[in-house]
C-alpha atoms as a PDB file:
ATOM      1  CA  UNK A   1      -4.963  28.004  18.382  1.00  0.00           C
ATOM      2  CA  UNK A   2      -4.252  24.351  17.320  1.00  0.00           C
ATOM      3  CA  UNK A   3      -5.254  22.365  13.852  1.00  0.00           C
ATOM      4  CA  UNK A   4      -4.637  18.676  13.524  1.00  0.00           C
ATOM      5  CA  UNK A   5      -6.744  17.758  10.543  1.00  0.00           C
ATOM      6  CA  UNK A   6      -6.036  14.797   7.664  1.00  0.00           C
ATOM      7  CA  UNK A   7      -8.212  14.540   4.522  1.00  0.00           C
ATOM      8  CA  UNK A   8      -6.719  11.994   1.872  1.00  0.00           C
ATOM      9  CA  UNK A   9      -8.317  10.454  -0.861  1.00  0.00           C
ATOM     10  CA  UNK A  10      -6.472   6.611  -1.715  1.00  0.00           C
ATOM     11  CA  UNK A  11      -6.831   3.374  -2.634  1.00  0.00           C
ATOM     12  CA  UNK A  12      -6.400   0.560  -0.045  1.00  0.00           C
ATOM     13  CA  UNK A  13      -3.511  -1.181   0.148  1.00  0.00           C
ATOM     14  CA  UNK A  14      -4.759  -4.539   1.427  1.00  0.00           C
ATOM     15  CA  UNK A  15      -7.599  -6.336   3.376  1.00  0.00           C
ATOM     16  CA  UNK A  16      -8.730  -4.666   6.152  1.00  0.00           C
ATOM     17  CA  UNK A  17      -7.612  -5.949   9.204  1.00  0.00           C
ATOM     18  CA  UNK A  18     -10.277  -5.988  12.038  1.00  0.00           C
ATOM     19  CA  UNK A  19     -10.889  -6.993  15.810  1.00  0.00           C
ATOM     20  CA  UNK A  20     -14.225  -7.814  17.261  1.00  0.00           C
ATOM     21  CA  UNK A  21     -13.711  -7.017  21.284  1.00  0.00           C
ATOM     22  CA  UNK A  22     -15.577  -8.239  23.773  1.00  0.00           C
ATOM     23  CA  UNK A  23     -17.335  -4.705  25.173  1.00  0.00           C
ATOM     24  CA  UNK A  24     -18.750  -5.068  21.510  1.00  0.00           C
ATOM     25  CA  UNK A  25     -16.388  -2.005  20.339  1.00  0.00           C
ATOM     26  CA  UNK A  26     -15.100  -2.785  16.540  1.00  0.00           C
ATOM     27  CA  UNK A  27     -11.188  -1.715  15.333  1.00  0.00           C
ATOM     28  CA  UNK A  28     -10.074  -1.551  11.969  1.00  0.00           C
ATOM     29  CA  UNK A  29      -6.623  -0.859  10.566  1.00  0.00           C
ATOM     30  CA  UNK A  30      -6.020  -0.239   6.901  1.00  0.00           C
ATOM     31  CA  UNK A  31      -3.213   1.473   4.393  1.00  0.00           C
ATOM     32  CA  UNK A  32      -3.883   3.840   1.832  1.00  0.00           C
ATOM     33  CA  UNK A  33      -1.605   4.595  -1.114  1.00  0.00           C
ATOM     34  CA  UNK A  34      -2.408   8.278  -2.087  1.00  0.00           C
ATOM     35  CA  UNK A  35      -0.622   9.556  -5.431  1.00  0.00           C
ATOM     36  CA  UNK A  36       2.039  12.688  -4.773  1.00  0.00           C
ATOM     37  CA  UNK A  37       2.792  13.887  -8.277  1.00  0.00           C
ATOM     38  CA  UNK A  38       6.545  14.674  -8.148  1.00  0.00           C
ATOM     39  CA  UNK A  39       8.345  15.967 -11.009  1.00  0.00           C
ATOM     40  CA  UNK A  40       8.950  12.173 -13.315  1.00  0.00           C
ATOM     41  CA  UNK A  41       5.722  10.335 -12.092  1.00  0.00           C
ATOM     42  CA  UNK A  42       3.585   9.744  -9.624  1.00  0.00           C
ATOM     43  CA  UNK A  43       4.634   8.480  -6.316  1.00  0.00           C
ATOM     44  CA  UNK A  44       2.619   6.968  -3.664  1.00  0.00           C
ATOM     45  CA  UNK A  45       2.599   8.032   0.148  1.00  0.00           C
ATOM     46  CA  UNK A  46       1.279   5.284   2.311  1.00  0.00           C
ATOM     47  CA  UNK A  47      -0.539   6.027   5.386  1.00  0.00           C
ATOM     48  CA  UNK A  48      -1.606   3.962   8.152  1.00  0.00           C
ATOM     49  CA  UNK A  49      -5.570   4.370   9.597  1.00  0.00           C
ATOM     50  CA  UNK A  50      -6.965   3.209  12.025  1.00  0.00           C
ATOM     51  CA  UNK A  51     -11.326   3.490  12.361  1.00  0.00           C
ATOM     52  CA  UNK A  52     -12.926   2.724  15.391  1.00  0.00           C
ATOM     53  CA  UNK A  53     -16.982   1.958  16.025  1.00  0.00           C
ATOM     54  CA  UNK A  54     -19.391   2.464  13.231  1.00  0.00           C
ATOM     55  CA  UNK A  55     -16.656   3.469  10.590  1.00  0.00           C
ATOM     56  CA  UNK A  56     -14.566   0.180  11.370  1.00  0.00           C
ATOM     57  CA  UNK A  57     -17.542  -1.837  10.328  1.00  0.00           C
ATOM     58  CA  UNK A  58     -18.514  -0.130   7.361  1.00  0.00           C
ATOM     59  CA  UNK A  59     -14.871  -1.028   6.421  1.00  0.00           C
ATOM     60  CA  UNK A  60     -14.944  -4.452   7.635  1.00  0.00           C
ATOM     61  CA  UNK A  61     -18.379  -4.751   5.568  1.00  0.00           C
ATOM     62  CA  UNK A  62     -17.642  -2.783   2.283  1.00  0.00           C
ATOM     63  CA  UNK A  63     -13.814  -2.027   1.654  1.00  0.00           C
ATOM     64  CA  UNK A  64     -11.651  -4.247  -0.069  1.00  0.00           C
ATOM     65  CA  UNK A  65      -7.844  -4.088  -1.510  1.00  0.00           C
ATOM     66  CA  UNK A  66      -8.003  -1.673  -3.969  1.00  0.00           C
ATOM     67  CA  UNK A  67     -10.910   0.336  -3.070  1.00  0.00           C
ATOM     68  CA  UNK A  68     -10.879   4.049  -3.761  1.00  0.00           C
ATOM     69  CA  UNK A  69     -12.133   6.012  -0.296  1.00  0.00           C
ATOM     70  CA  UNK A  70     -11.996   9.364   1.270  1.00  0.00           C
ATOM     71  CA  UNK A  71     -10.991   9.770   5.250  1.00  0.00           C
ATOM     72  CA  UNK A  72     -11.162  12.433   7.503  1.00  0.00           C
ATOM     73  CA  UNK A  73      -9.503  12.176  10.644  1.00  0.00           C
ATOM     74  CA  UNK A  74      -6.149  13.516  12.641  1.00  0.00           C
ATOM     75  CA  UNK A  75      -2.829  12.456  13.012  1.00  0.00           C
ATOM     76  CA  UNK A  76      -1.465  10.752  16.193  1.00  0.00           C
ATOM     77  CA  UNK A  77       1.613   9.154  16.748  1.00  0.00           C
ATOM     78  CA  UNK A  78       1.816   5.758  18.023  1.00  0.00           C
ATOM     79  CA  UNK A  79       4.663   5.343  21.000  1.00  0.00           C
ATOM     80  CA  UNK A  80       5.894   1.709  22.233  1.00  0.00           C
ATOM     81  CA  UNK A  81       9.078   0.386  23.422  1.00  0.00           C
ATOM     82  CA  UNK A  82      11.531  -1.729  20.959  1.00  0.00           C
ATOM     83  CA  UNK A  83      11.595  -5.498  22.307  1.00  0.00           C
ATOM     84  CA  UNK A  84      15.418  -5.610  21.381  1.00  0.00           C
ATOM     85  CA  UNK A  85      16.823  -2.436  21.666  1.00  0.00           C
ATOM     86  CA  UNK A  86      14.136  -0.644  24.682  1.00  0.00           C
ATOM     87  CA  UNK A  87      14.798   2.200  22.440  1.00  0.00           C
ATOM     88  CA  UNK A  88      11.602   4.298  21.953  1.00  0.00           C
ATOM     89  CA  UNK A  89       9.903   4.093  18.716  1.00  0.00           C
ATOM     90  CA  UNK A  90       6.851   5.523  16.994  1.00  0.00           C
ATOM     91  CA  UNK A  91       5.194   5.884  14.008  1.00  0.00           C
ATOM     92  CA  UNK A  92       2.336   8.433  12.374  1.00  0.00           C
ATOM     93  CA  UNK A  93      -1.269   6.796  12.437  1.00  0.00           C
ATOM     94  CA  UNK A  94      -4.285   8.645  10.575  1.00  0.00           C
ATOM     95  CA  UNK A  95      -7.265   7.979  13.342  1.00  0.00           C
ATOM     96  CA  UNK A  96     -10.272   8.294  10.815  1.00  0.00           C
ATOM     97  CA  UNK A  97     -13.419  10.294  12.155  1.00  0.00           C
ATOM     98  CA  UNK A  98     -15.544   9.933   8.523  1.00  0.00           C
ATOM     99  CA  UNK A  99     -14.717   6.996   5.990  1.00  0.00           C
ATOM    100  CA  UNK A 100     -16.334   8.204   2.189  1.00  0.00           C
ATOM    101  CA  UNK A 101     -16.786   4.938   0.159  1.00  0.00           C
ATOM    102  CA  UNK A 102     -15.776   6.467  -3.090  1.00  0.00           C
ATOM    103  CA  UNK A 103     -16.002   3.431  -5.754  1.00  0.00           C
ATOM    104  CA  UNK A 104     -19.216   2.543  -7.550  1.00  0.00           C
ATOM    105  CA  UNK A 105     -20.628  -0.692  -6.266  1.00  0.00           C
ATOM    106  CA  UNK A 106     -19.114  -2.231  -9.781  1.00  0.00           C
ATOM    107  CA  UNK A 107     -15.758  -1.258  -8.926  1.00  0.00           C
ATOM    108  CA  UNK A 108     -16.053  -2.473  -5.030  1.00  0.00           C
ATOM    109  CA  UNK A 109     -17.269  -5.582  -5.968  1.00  0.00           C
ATOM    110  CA  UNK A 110     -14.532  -6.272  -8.817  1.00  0.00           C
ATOM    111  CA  UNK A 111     -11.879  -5.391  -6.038  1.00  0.00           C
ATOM    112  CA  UNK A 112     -12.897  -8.297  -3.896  1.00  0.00           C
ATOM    113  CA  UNK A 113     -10.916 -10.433  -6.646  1.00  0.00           C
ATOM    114  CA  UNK A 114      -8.811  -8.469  -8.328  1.00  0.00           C
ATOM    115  CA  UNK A 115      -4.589  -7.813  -7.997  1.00  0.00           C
ATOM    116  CA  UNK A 116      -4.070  -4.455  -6.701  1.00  0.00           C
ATOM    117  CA  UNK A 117      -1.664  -2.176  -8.754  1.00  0.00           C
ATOM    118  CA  UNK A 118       0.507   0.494  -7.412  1.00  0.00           C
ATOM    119  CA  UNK A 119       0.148   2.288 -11.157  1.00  0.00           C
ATOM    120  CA  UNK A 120      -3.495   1.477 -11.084  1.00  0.00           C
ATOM    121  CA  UNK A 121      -4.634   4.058  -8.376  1.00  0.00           C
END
């Protein structure tokens, strides 16, 4: 038997960034700074997700820099080739199956405009 399951709780790191394709599918990539509490302070991981269909426009719509949400989802790693180098590279992605909006409407709203903290989340 196999598990692959991711459940974090964050605050985004910056707009979302979204693509509209033609076949009328919807992506949506995002970071999330999640505290690790470590012996002196708090320390943020940052994760990369990425939210396809109806959970990439509910992020496009409603979550902002700075917004507190909950994802569920899996890890996968993302393979290309380096331009340079033609070394292989990769890097950890969080593919989100559930996005929780977290934040009151108040605080969703107020993250629209405000400066996102690293000590704030």
């Amino acid at each position: 038997m196999s598990l692959n399951v991711v459940n974090l709780v964050g605050r985004v790191g910056g707009e979302p960034d979204v693509k509209f394709f033609d076949s009328g599918s919807t992506k949506c990539k995002l970071t999330l700074a999640v505290k690790r509490p470590t012996k002196d302070s708090d320390q943020p991981d940052w994760f990369n997700l990425e939210l396809w269909g109806n959970e990439a426009r509910i992020a496009a719509d409603y979550v902002h820099k700075g917004s507190l949400i909950g994802v569920q989802g899996f890890l996968k790693f993302e393979t290309w080739s380096d331009r340079a180098t033609g070394a292989e590279r990769s890097s950890p992605v969080i593919q989100v199956n559930r996005l929780h909006l977290l934040g009151s409407k108040q605080d969703n709203n107020a993250s629209t405009g405000a400066e996102y903290r690293e000590d704030e989340f």
